[in-house]
C-alpha atoms as a PDB file:
ATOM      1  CA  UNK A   1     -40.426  29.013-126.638  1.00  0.00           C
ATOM      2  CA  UNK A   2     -36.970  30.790-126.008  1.00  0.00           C
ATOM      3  CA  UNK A   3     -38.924  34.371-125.400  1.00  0.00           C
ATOM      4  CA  UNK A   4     -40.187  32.983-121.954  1.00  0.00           C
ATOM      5  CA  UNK A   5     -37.588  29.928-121.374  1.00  0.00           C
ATOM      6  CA  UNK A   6     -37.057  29.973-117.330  1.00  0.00           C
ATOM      7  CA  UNK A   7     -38.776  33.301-117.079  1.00  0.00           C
ATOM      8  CA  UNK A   8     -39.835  34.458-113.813  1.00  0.00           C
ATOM      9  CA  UNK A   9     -41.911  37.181-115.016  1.00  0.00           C
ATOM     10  CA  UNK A  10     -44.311  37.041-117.868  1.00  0.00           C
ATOM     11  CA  UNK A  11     -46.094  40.311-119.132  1.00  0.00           C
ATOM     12  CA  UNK A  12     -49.110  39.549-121.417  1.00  0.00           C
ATOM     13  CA  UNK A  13     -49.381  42.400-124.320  1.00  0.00           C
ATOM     14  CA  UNK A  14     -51.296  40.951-127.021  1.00  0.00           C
ATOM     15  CA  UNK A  15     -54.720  40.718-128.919  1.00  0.00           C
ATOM     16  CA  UNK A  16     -56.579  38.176-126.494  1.00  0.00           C
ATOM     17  CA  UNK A  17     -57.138  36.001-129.461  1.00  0.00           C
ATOM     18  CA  UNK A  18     -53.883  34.607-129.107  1.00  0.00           C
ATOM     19  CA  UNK A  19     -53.660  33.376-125.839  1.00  0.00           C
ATOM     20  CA  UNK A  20     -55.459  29.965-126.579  1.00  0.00           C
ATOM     21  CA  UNK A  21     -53.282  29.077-128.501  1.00  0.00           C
ATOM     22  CA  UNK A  22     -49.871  30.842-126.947  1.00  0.00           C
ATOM     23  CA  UNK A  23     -50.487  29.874-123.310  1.00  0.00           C
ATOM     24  CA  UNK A  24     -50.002  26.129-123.191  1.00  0.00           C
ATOM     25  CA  UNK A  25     -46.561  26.807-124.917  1.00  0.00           C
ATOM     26  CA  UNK A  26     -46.032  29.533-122.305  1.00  0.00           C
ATOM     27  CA  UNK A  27     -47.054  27.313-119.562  1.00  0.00           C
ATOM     28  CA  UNK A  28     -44.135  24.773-120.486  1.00  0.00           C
ATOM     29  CA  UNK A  29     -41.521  26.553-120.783  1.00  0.00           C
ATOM     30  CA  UNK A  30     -42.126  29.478-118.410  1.00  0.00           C
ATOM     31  CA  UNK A  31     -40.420  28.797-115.010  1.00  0.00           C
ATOM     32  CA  UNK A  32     -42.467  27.058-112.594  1.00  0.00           C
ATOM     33  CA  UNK A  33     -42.684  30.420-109.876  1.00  0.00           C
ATOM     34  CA  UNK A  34     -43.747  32.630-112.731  1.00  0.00           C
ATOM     35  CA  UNK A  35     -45.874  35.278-112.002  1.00  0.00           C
ATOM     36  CA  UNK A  36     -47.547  37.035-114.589  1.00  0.00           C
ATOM     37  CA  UNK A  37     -49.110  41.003-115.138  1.00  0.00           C
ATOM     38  CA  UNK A  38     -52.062  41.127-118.228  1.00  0.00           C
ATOM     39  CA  UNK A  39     -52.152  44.681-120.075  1.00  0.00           C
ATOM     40  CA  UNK A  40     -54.757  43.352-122.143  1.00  0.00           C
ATOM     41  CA  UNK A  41     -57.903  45.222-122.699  1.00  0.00           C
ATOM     42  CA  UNK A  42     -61.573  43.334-122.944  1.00  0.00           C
ATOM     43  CA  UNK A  43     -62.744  40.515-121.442  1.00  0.00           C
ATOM     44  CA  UNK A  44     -63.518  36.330-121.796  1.00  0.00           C
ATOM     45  CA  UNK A  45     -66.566  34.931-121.729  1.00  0.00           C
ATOM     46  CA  UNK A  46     -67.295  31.356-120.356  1.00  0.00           C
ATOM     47  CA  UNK A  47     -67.570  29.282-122.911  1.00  0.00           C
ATOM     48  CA  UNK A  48     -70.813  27.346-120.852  1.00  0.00           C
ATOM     49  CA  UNK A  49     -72.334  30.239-119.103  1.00  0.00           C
ATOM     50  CA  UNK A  50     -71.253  32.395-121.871  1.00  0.00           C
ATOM     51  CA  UNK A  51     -70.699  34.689-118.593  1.00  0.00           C
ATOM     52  CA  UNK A  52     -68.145  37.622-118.579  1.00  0.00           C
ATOM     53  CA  UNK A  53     -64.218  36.577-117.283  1.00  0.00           C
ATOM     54  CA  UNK A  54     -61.819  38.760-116.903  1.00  0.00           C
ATOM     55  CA  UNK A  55     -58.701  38.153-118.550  1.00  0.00           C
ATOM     56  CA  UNK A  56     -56.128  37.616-116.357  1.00  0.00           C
ATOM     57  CA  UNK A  57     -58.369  34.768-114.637  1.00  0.00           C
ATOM     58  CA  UNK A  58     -58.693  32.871-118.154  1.00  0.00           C
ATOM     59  CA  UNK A  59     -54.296  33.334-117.972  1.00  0.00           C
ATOM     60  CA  UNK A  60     -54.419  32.018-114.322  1.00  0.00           C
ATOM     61  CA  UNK A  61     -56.836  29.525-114.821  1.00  0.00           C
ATOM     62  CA  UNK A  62     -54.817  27.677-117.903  1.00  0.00           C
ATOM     63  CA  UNK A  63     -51.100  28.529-116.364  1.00  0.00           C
ATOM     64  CA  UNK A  64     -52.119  26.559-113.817  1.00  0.00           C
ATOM     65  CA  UNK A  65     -49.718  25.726-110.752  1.00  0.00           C
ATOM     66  CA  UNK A  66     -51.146  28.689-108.207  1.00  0.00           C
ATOM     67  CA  UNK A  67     -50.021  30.874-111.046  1.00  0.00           C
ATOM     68  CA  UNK A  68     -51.128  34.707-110.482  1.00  0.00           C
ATOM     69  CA  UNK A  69     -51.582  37.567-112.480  1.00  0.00           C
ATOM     70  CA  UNK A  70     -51.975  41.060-112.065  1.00  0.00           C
ATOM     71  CA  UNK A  71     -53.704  43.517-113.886  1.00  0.00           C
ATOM     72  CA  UNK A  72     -52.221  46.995-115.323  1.00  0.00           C
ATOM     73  CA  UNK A  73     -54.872  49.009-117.191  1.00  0.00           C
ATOM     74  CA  UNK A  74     -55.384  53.183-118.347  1.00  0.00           C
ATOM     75  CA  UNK A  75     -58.689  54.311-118.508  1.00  0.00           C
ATOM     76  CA  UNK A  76     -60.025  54.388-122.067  1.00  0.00           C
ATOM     77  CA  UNK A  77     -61.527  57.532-121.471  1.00  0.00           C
ATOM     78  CA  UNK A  78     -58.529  59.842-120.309  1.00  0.00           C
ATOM     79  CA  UNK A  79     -59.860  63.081-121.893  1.00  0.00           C
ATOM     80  CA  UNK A  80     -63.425  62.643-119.523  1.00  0.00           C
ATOM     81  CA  UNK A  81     -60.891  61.693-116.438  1.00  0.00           C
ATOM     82  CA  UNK A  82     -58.533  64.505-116.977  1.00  0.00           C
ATOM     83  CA  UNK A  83     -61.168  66.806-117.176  1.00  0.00           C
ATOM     84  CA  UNK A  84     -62.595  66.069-113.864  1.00  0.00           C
END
């Protein structure tokens, strides 16, 4: 609760597992402007159309309150990038 008490910016780096249970806390305590950036690699899926969702939607979507979050990723295939 203290780590994002009032916090304006909130910077997701964790196993994706975590966040249901993490984010409601987050949610109540972060302040209500908060904006947020996800470095977390993979993806959601729907839990009815068992569709793909990325991410930073399923933190968006559960922060509530026209909260936004960005998206900072590497590729996880540098050696193939550098190369070309």
């Amino acid at each position: 609760k203290e780590a994002c008490k009032d916090a304006t910016l909130l910077i997701f780096v964790l196993p994706h597992q975590f966040l249901p249970k993490l984010l409601p806390v987050i949610r109540e305590n972060a302040h209500p402007s908060a904006r947020g950036v996800s470095l977390i690699k993979g993806l959601d899926f729907d839990t009815n159309t068992k569709l793909p969702v990325l991410i930073s939607k399923s933190i968006e979507e559960v922060m509530g309150r026209n909260f936004k979050c960005g998206v900072l990723m590497g590729a996880n295939i540098a050696d193939e990038v550098a190369k070309q």
